[in-house]
Protein backbone atom coordinates (compact mmCIF):
# COMPACT_ATOMS: atom_id res chain seq x y z
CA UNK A 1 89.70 18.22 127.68
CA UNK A 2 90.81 21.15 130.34
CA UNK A 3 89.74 24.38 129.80
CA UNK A 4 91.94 27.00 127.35
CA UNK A 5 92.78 30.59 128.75
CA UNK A 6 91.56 33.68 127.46
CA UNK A 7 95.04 35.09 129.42
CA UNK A 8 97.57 34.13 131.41
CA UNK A 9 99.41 36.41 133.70
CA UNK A 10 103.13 35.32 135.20
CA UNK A 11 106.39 36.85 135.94
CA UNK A 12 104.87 38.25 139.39
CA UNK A 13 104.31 38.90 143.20
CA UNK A 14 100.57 37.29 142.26
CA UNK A 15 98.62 37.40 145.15
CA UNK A 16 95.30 34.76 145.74
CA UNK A 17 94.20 36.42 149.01
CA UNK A 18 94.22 32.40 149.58
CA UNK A 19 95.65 31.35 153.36
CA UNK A 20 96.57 27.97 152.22
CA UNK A 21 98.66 29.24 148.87
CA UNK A 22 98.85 33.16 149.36
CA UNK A 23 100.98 33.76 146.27
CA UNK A 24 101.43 31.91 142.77
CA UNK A 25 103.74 32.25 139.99
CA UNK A 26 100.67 32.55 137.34
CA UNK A 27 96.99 32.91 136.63
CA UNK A 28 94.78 31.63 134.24
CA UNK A 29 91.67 33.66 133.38
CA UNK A 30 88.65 32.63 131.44
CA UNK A 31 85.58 34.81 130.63
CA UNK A 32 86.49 37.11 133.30
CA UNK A 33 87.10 34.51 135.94
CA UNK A 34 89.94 32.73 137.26
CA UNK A 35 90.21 29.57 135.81
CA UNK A 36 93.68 28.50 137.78
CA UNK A 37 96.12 29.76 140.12
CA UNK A 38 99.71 27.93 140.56
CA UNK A 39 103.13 27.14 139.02
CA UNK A 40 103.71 28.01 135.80
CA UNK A 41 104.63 24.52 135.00
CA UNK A 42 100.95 24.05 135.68
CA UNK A 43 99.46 27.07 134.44
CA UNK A 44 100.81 27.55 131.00
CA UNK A 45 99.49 24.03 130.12
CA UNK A 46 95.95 25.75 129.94
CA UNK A 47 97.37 27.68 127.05
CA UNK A 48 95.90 27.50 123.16
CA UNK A 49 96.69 29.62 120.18
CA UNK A 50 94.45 32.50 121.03
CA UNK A 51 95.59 32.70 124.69
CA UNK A 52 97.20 36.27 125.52
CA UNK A 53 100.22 36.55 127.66
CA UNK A 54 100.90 38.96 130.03
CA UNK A 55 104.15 39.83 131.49
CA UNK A 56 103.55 41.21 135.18
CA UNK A 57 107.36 42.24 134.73
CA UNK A 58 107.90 41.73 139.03
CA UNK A 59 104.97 43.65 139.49
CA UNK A 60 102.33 43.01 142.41
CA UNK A 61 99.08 41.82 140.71
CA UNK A 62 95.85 41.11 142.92
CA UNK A 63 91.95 40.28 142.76
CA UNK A 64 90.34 43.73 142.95
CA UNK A 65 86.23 44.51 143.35
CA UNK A 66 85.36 47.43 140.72
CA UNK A 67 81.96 48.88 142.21
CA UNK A 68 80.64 51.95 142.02
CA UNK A 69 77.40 53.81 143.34
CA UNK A 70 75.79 56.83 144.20
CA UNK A 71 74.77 58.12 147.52
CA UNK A 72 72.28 60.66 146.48
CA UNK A 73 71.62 62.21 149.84
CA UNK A 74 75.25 62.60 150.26
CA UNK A 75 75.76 64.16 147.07
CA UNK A 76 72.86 66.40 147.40
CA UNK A 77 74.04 67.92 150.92
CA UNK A 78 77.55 68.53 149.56
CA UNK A 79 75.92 71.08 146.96
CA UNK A 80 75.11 74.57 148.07
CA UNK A 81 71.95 74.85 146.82
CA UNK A 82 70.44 72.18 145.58
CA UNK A 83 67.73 69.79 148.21
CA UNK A 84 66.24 67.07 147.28
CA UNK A 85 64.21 66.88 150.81
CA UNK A 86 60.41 65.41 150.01
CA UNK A 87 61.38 65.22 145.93
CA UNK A 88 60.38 62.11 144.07
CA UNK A 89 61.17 60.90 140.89
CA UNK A 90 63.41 60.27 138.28
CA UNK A 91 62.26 63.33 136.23
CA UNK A 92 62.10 65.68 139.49
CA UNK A 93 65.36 65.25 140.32
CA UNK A 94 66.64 65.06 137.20
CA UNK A 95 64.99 68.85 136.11
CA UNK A 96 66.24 69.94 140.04
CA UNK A 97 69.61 69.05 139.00
């Protein structure tokens, strides 16, 4: 039995980032991850009853990376007046700040 998608996205410039097959007419997702990329012939066969749809409506839709982070030294030298220089600790800072 194939897996069943959590969503399926179609109707749009979807782009794999993929040489060999650079842009698909739908994507399956499961848990997060991309199940399938392909036609939608293809794709909407990994459908089941709980399975959202969404319409890209033409739309450009891509992988993206969502990371964040700090760089503390470069957040402490854009403050005025406020060093960290030869501080340590969680607590040290955190009262500094």
């Amino acid at each position: 039995m194939s897996e069943i998608a959590d969503l399926i996205i179609a109707n749009g410039k979807i782009i794999t980032m993929d040489d060999g097959n650079p842009q698909v007419e739908a994507v399956a997702i499961k848990d997060g991850r991309i199940l399938a990329a392909g036609i939608w012939n293809e794709i909407s066969k990994l459908a089941g009853s709980k399975t959202r749809h969404f319409d890209a409506q033409g739309r450009t839709v891509m992988p993206g990376i969502n990371e964040s982070h700090i760089h503390i030294f470069g957040g402490s030298a854009e403050l005025d007046h406020l060093s960290l220089f030869k501080m340590q600790g969680f607590e040290t800072i955190k009262n500094a700040i």
